[in-house]
C-alpha atoms as a PDB file:
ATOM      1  CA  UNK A   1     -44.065-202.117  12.083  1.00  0.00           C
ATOM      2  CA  UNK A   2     -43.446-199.192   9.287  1.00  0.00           C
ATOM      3  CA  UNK A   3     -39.499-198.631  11.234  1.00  0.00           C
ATOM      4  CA  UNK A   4     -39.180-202.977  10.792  1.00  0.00           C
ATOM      5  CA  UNK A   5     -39.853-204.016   7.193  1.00  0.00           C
ATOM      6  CA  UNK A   6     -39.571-207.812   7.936  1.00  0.00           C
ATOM      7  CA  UNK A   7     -42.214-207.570  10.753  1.00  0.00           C
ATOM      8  CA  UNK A   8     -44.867-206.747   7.961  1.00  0.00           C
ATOM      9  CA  UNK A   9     -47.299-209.603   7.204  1.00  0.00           C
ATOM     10  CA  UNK A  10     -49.527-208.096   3.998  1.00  0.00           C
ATOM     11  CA  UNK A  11     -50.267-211.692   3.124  1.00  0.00           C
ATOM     12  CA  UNK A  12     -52.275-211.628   6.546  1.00  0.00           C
ATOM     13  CA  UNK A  13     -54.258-208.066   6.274  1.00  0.00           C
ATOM     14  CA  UNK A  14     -57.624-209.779   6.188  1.00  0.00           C
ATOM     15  CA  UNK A  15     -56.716-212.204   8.690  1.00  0.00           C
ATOM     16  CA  UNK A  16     -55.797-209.752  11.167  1.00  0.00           C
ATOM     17  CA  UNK A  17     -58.627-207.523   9.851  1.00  0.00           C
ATOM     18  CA  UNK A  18     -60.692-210.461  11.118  1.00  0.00           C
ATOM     19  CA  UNK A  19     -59.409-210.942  14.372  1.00  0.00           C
ATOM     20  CA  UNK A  20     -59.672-207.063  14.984  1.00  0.00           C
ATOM     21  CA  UNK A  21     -63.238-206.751  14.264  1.00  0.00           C
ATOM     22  CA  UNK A  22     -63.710-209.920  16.474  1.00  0.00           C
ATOM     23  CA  UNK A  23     -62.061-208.621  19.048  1.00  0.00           C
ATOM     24  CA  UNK A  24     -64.185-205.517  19.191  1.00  0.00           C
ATOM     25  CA  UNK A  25     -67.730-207.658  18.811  1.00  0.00           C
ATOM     26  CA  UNK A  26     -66.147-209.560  21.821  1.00  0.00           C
ATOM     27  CA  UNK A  27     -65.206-205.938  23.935  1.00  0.00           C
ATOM     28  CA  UNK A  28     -68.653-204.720  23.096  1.00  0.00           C
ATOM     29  CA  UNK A  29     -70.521-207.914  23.885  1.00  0.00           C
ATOM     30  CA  UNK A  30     -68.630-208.414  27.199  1.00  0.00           C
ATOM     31  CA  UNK A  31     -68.089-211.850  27.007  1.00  0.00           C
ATOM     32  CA  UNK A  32     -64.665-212.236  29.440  1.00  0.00           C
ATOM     33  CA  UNK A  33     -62.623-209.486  31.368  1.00  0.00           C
ATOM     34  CA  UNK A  34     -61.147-207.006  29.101  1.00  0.00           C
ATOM     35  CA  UNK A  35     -57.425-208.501  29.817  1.00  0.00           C
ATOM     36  CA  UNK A  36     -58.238-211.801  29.178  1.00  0.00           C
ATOM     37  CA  UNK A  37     -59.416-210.804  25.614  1.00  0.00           C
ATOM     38  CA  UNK A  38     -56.657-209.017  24.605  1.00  0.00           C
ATOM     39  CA  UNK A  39     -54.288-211.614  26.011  1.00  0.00           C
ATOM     40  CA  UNK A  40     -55.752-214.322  23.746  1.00  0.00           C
ATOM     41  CA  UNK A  41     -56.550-212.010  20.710  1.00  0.00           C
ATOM     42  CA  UNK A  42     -52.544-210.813  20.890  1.00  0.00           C
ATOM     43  CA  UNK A  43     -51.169-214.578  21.852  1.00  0.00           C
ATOM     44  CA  UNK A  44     -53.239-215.462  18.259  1.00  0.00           C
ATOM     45  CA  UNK A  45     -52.061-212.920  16.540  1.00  0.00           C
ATOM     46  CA  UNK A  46     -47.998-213.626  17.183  1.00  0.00           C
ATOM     47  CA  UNK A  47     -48.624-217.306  16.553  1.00  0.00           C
ATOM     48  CA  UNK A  48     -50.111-216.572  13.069  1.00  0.00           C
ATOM     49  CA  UNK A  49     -48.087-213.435  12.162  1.00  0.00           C
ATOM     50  CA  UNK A  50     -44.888-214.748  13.746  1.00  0.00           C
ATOM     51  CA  UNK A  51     -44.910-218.645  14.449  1.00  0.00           C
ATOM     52  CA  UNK A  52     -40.800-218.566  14.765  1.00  0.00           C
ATOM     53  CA  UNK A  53     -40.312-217.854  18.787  1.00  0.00           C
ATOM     54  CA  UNK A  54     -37.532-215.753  18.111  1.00  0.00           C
ATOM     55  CA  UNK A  55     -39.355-213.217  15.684  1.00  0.00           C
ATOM     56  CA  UNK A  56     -41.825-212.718  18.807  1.00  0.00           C
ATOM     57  CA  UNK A  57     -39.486-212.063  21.067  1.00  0.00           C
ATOM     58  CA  UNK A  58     -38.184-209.954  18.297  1.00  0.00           C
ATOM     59  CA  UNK A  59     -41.786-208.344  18.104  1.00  0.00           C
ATOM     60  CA  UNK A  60     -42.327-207.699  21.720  1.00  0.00           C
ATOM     61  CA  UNK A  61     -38.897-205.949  22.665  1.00  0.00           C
ATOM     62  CA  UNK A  62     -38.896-203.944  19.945  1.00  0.00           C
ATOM     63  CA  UNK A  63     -42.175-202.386  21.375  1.00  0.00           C
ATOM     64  CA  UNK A  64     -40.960-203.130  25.068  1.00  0.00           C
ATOM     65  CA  UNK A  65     -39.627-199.347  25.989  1.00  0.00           C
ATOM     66  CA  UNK A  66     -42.872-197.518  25.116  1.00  0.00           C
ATOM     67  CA  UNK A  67     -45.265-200.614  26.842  1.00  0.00           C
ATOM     68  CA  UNK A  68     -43.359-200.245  30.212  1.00  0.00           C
ATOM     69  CA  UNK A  69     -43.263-196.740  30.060  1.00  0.00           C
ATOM     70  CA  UNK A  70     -46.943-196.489  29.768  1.00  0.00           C
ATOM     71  CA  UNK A  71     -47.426-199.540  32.509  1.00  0.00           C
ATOM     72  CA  UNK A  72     -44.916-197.384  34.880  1.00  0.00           C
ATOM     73  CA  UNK A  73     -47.634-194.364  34.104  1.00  0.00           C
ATOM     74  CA  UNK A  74     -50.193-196.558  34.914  1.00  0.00           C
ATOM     75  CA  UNK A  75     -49.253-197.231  38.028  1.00  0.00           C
ATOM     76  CA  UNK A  76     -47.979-193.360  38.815  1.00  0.00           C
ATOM     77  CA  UNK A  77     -51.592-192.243  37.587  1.00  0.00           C
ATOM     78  CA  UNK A  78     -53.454-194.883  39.710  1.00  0.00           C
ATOM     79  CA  UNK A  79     -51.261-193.571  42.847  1.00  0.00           C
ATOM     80  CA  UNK A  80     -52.467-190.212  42.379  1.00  0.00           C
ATOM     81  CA  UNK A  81     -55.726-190.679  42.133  1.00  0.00           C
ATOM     82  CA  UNK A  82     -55.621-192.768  45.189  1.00  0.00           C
ATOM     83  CA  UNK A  83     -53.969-190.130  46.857  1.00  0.00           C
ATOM     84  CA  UNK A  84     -56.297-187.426  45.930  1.00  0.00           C
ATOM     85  CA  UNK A  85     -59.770-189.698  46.813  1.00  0.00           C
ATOM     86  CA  UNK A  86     -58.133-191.377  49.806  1.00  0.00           C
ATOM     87  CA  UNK A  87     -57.273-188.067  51.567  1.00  0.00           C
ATOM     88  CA  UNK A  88     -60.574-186.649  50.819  1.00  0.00           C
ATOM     89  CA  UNK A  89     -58.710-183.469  49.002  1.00  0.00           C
ATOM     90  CA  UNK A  90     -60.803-184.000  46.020  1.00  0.00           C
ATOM     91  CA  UNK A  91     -63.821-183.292  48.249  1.00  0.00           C
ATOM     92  CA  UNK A  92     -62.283-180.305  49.104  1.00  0.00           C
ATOM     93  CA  UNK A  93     -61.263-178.815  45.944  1.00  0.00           C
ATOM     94  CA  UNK A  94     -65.223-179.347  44.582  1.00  0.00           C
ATOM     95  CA  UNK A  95     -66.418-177.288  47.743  1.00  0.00           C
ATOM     96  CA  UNK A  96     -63.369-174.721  47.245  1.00  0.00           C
ATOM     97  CA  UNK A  97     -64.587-174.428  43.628  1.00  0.00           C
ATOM     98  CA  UNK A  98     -67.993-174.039  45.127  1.00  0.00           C
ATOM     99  CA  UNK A  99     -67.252-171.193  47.591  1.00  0.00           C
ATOM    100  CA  UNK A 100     -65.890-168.971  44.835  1.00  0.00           C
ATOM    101  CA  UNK A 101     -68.823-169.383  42.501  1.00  0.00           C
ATOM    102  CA  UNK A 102     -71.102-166.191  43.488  1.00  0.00           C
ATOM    103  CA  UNK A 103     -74.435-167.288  44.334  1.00  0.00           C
ATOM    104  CA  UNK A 104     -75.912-164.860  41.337  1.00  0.00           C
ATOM    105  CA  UNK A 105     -73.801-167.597  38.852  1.00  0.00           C
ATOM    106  CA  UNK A 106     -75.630-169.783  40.263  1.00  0.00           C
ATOM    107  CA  UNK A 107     -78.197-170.762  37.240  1.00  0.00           C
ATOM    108  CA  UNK A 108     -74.837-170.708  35.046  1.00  0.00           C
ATOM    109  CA  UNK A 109     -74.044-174.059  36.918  1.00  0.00           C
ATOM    110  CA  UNK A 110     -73.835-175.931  33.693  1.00  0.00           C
ATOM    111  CA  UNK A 111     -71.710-173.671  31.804  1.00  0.00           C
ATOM    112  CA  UNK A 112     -69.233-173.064  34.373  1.00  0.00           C
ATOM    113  CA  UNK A 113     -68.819-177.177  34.741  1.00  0.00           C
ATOM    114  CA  UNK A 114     -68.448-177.520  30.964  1.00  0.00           C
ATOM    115  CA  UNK A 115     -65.367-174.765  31.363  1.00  0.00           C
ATOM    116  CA  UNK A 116     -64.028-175.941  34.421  1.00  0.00           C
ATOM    117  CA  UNK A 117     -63.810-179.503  32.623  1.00  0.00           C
ATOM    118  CA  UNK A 118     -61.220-178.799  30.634  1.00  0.00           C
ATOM    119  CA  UNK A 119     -58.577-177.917  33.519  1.00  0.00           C
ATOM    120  CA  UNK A 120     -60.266-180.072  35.949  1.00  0.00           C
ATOM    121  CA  UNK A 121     -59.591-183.252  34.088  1.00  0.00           C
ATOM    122  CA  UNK A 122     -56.230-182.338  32.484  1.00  0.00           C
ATOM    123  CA  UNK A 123     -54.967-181.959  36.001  1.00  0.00           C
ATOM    124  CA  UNK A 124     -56.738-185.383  37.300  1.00  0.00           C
ATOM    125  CA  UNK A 125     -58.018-187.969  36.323  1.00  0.00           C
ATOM    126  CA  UNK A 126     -61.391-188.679  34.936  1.00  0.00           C
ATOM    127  CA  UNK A 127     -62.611-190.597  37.959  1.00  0.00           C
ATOM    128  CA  UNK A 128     -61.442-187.944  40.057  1.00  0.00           C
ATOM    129  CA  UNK A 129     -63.161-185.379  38.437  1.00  0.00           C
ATOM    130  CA  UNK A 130     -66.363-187.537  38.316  1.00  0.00           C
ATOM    131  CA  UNK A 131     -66.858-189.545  40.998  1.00  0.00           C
ATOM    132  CA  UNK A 132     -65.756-186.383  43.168  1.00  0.00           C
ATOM    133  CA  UNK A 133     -65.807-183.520  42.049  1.00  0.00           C
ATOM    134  CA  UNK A 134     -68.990-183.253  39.711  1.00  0.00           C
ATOM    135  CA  UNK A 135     -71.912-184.951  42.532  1.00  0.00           C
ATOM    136  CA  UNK A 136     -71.185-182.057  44.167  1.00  0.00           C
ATOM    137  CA  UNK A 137     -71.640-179.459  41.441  1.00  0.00           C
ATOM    138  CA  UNK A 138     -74.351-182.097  40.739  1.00  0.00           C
ATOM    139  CA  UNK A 139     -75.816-181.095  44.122  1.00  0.00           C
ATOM    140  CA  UNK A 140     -75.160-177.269  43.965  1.00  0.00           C
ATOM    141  CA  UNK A 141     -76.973-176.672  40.618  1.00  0.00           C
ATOM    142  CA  UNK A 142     -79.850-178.976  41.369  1.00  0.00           C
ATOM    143  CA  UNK A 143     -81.294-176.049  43.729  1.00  0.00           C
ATOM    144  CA  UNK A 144     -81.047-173.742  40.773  1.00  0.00           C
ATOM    145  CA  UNK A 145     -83.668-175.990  38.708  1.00  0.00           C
ATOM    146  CA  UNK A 146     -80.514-177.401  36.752  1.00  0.00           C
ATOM    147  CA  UNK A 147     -80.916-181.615  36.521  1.00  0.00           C
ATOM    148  CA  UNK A 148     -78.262-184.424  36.763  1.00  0.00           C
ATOM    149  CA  UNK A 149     -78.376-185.417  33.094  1.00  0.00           C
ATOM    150  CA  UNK A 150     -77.773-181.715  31.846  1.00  0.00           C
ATOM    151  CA  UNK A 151     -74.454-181.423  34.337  1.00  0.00           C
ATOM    152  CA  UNK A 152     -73.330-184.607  32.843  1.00  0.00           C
ATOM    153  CA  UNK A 153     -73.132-183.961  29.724  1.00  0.00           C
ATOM    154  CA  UNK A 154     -71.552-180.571  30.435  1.00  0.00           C
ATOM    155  CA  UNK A 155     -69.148-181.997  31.733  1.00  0.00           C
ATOM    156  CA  UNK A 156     -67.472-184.324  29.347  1.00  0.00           C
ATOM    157  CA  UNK A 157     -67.078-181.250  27.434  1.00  0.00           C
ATOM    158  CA  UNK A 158     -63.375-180.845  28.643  1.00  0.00           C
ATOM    159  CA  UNK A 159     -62.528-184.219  27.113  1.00  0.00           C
ATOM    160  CA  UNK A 160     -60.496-183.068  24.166  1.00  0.00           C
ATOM    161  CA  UNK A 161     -58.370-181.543  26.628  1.00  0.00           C
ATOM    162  CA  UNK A 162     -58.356-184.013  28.999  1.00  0.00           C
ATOM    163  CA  UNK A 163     -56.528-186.771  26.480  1.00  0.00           C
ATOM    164  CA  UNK A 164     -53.159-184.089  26.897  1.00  0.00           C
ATOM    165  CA  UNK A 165     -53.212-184.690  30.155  1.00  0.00           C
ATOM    166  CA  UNK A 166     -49.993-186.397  31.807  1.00  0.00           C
ATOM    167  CA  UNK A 167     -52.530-188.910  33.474  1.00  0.00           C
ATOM    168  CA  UNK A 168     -53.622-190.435  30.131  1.00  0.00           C
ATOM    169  CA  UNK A 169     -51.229-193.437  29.327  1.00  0.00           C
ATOM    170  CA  UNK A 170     -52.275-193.959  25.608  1.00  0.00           C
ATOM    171  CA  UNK A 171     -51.264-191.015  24.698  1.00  0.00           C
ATOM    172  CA  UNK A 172     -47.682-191.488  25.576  1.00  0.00           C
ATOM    173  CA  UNK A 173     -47.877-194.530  23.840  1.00  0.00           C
ATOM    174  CA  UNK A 174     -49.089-192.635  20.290  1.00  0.00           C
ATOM    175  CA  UNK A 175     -46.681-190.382  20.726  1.00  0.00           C
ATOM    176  CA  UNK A 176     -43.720-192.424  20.976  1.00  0.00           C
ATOM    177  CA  UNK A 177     -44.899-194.507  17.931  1.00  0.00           C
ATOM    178  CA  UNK A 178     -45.050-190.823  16.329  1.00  0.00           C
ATOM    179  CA  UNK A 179     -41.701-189.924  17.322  1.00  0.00           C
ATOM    180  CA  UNK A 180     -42.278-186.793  19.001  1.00  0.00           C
ATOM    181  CA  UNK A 181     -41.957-185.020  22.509  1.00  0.00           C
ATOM    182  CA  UNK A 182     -44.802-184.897  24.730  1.00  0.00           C
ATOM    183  CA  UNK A 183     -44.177-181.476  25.862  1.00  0.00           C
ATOM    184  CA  UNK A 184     -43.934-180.759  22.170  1.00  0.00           C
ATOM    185  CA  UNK A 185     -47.303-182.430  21.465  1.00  0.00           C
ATOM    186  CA  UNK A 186     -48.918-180.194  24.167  1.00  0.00           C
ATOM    187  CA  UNK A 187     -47.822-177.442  22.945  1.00  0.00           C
ATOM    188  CA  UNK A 188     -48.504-177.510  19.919  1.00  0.00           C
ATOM    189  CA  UNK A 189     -52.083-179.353  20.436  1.00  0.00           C
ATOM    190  CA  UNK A 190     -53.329-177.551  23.890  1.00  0.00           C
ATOM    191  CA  UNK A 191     -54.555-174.220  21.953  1.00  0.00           C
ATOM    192  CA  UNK A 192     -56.907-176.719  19.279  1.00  0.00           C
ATOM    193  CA  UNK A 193     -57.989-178.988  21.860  1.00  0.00           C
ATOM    194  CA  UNK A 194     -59.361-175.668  23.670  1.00  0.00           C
ATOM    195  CA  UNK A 195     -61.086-174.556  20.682  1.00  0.00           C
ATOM    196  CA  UNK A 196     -62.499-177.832  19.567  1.00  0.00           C
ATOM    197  CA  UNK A 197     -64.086-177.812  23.705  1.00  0.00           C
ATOM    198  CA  UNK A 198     -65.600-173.959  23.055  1.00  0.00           C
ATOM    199  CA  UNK A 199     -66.921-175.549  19.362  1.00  0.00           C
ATOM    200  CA  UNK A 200     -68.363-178.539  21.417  1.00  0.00           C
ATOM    201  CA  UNK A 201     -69.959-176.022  24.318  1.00  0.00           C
ATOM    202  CA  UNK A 202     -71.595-173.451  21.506  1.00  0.00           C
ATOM    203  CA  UNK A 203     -72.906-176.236  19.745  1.00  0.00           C
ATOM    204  CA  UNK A 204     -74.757-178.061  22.963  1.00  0.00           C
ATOM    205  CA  UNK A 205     -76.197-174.480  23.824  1.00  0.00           C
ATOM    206  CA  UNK A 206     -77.382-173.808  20.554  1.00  0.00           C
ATOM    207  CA  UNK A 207     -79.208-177.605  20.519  1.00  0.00           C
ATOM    208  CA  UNK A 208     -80.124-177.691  24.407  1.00  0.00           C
ATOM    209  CA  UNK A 209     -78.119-180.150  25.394  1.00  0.00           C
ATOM    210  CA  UNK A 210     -77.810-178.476  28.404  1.00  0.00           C
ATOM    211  CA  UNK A 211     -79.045-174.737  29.514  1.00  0.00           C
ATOM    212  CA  UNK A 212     -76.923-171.711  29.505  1.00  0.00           C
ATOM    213  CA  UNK A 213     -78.504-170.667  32.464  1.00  0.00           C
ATOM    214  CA  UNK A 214     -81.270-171.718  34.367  1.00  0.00           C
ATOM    215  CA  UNK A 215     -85.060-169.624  34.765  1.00  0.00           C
ATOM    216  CA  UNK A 216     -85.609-171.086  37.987  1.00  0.00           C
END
């Protein structure tokens, strides 16, 4: 809206400020399918904001190239994660990761999940990483006295890293309303992002989240 001056509505801040905050009590409260709400909340919004037809159709192709872009990802993303459940490879790279863990790291289950996060889920996707790779380090460090709840929250360490991934859609869409490169935006973001996830993994030792190594 900032690059199309005419498209701003500041007569209608609190009115949109409204239907935002009712749109989130709506998310949180579950009361229809998550598409269905933002249909209707964005279908209100363009017939207050924009009641002319043509100044919506203005309104959605000038935000057109970045939506299909990150619907094309969508799609790319969901393939690949298909791919990598469907043909069980996931499976395999978990008990690959496995094999090269010495058995005297063992007890440093937890740690070595909250660092193998952060490239685990840059290069797939969350469920990926979850749903397959993580019962079975699950598993593993379960025999070292290590429970469930303490490997899960090790591993959404690696989510500051994850959100550079090339599998997250949203952010291709903030950076093409930034105006900037991806590649740029990794680059420039990766060594932070790393260093916020080491900040996050000190701090959960120091507070027990979960152990640095197990006594068992």
């Amino acid at each position: 809206v900032s690059q199309y001056p005419d498209a701003r509505r500041p007569k209608l801040i609190w009115f949109n400020g409204a239907l935002t905050f009712a749109l989130m009590c709506a998310l949180i409260a579950g009361l229809l399918p998550l598409p269905v709400m933002f249909m209707v909340a964005f279908s209100i919004a363009m017939i207050i904001n924009y009641p002319c037809l043509q100044q919506q159709k203005d309104r959605v192709a000038a935000h057109a190239g970045s939506v299909l872009a990150v619907v094309g990802l969508i799609f790319a993303a969901g393939i690949f994660t298909g791919i990598l459940s469907g043909t069980g490879m996931v499976d395999a790279m978990s008990k690959s990761l496995l094999a090269v863990i010495p058995e005297a790291l063992g007890p440093y289950l937890a740690v070595i999940t909250a660092l193998v996060s952060m490239p685990f889920t840059f290069f797939m996707s969350n469920d990926a990483f979850y749903y397959g790779v993580l019962p079975v380090l699950a598993e593993a460090a379960s025999h070292y006295g290590i429970t469930a709840v303490e490997m899960a929250r090790a591993s959404i360490v690696g989510q500051p890293v994850h959100l550079l991934s090339p599998l997250v859609p949203s952010t291709y869409l903030l950076v093409a309303l930034a105006g900037i490169e991806f590649g740029d935006h990794q680059r420039f973001t990766l060594k932070w992002a790393v260093l916020v996830c080491l900040c996050i993994m000190f701090a959960a030792l120091l507070m027990g989240i979960f152990p640095l190594f197990s006594t068992l």
